[in-house]
C-alpha atoms as a PDB file:
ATOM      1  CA  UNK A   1      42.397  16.227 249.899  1.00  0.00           C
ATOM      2  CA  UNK A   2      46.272  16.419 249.727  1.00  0.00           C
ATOM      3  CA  UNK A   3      48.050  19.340 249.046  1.00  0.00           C
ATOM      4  CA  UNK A   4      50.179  18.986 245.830  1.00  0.00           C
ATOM      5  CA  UNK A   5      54.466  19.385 245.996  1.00  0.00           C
ATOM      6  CA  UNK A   6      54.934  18.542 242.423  1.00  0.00           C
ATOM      7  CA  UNK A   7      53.682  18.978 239.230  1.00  0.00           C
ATOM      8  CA  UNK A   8      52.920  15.779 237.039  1.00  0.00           C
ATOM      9  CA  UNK A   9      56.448  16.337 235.515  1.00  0.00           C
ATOM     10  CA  UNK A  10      58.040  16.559 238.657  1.00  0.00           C
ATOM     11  CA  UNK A  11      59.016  20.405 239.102  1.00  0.00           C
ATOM     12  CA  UNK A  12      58.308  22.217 242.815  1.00  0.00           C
ATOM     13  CA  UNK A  13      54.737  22.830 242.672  1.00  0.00           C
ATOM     14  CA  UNK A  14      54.352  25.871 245.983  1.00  0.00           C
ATOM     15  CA  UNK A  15      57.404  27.343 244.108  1.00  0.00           C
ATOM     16  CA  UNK A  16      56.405  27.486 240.196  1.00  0.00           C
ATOM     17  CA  UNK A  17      52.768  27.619 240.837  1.00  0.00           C
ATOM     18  CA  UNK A  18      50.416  30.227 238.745  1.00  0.00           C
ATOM     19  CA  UNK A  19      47.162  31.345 237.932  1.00  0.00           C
ATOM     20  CA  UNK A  20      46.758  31.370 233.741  1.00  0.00           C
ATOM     21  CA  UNK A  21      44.147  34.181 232.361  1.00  0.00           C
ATOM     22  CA  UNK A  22      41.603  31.418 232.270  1.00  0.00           C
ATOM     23  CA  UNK A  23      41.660  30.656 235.915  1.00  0.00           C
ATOM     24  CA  UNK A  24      43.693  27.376 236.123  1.00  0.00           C
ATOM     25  CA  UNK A  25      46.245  26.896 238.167  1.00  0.00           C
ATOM     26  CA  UNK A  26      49.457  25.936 236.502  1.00  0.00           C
ATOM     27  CA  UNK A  27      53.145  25.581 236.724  1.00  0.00           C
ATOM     28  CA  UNK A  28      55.155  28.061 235.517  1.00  0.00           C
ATOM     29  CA  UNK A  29      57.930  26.037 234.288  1.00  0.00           C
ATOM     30  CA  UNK A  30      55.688  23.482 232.263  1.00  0.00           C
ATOM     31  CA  UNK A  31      53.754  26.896 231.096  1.00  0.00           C
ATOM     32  CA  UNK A  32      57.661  28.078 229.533  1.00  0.00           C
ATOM     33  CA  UNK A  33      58.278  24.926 228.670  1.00  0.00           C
ATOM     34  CA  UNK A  34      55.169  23.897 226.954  1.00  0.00           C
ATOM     35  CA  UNK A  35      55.300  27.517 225.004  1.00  0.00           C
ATOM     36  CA  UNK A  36      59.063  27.234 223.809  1.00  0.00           C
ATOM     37  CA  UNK A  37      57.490  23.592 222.218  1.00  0.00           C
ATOM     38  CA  UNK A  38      54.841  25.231 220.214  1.00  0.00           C
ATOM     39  CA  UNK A  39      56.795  28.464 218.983  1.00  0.00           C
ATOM     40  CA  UNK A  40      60.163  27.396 218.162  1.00  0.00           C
ATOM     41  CA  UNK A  41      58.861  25.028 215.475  1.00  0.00           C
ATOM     42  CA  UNK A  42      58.979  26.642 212.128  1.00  0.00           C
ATOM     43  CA  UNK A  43      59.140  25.174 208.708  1.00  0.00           C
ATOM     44  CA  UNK A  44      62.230  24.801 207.347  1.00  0.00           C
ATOM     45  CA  UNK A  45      63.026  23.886 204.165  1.00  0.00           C
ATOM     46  CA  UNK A  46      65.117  20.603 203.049  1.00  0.00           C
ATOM     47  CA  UNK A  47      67.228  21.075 200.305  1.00  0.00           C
ATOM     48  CA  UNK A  48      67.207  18.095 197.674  1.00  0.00           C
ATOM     49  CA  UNK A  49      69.729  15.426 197.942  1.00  0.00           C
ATOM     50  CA  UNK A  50      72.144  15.812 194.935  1.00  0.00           C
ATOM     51  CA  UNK A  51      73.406  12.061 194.903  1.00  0.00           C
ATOM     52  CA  UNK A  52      69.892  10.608 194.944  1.00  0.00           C
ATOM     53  CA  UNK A  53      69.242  13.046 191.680  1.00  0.00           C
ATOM     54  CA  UNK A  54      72.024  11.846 190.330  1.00  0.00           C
ATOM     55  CA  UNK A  55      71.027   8.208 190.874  1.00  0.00           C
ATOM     56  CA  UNK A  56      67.791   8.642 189.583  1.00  0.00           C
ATOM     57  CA  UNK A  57      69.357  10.431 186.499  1.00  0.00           C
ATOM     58  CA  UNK A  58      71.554   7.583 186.289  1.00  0.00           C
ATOM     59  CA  UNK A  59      68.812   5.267 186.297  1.00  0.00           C
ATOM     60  CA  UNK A  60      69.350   3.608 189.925  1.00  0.00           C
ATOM     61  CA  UNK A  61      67.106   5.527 191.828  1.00  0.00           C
ATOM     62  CA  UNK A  62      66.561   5.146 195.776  1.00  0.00           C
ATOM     63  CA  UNK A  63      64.035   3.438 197.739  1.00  0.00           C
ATOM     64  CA  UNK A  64      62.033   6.969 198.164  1.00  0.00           C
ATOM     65  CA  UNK A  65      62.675  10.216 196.306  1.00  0.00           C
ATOM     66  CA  UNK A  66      61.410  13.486 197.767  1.00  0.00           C
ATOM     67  CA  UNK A  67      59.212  15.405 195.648  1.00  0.00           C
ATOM     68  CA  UNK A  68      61.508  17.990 194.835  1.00  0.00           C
ATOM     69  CA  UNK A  69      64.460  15.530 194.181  1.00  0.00           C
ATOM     70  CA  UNK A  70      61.693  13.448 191.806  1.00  0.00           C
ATOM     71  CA  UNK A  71      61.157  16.672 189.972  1.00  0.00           C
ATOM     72  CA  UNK A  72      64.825  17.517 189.321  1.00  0.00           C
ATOM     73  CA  UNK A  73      65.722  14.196 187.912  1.00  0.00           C
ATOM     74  CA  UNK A  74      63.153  14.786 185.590  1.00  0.00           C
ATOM     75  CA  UNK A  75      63.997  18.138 184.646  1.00  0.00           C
ATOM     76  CA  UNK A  76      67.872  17.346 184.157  1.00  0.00           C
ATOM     77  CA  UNK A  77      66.722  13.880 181.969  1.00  0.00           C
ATOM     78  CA  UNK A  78      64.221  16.193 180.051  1.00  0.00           C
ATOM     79  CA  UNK A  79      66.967  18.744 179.398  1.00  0.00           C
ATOM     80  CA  UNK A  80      69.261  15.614 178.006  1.00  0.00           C
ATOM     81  CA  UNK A  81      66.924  15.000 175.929  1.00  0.00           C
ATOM     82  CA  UNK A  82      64.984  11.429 177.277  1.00  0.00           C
ATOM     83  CA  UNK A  83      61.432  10.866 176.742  1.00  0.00           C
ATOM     84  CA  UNK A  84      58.954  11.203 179.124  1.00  0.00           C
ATOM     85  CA  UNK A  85      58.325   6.917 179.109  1.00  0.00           C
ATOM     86  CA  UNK A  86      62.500   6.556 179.358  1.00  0.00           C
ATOM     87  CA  UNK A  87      62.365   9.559 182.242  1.00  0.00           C
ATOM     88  CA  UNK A  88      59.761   7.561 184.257  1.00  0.00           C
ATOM     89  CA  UNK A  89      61.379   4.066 183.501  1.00  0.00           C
ATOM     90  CA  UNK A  90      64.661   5.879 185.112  1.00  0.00           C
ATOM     91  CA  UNK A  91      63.327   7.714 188.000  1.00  0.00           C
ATOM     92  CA  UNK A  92      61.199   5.375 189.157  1.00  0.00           C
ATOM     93  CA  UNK A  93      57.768   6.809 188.582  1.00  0.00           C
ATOM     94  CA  UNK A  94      54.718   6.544 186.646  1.00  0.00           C
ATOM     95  CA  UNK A  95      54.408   8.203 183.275  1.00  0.00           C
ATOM     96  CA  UNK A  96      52.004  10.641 184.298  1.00  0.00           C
ATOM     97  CA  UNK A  97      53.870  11.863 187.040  1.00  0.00           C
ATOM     98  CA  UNK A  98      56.571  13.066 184.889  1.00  0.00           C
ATOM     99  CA  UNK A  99      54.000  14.269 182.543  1.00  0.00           C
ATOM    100  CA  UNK A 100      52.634  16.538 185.295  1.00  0.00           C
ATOM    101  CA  UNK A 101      56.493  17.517 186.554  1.00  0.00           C
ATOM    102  CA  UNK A 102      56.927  18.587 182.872  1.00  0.00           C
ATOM    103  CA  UNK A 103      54.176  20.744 182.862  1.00  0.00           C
ATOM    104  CA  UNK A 104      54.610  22.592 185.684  1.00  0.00           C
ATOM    105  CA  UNK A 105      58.489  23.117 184.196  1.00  0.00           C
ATOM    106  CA  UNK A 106      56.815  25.228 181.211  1.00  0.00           C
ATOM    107  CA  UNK A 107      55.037  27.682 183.065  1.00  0.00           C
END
């Protein structure tokens, strides 16, 4: 058997090389590497896209509304007065939907 100079991605194996607290043998830079990966990804939230609310108010929505942006058009049209049929005609979504959007409003 060969002794290893790499890792599989590449990095100075004799150099980097590590024993994890389960035993293997690892690199240390793919160990960092791989651990920045997993902890630096945190939920952030997207705000809603005012032109595509206004669209959708306006009664051009886009191809795909976010849920959020789907319930603000139908909170500004219910403020304005619209009914839920017109509201879902104008957003782009079923009847129900905005039925459900409304209800969740009132609590």
């Amino acid at each position: 058997m060969s002794e290893r100079t790499a890792c599989i991605h590449g990095h100075p194996y004799p150099e980097n090389e590590f024993t994890d607290a389960y035993g293997w043998s690892r690199c240390r830079q793919c160990a960092r590497e791989s651990w920045r990966r997993t902890h630096r990804s945190r939920y952030v939230p997207v705000l809603p896209d005012d032109v595509a609310i206004e669209r959708a108010v306006s009664g051009d929505p886009p191809a795909r509304l976010t849920p959020r942006e789907r319930a603000a058009a139908v909170e500004r049209l219910m403020r304005r007065g619209y009914s839920a049929r017109q509201t879902a005609e104008r957003v782009g979504c079923s009847l129900r939907t905005v039925y459900r959007i409304r209800s969740r409003s009132e609590r």
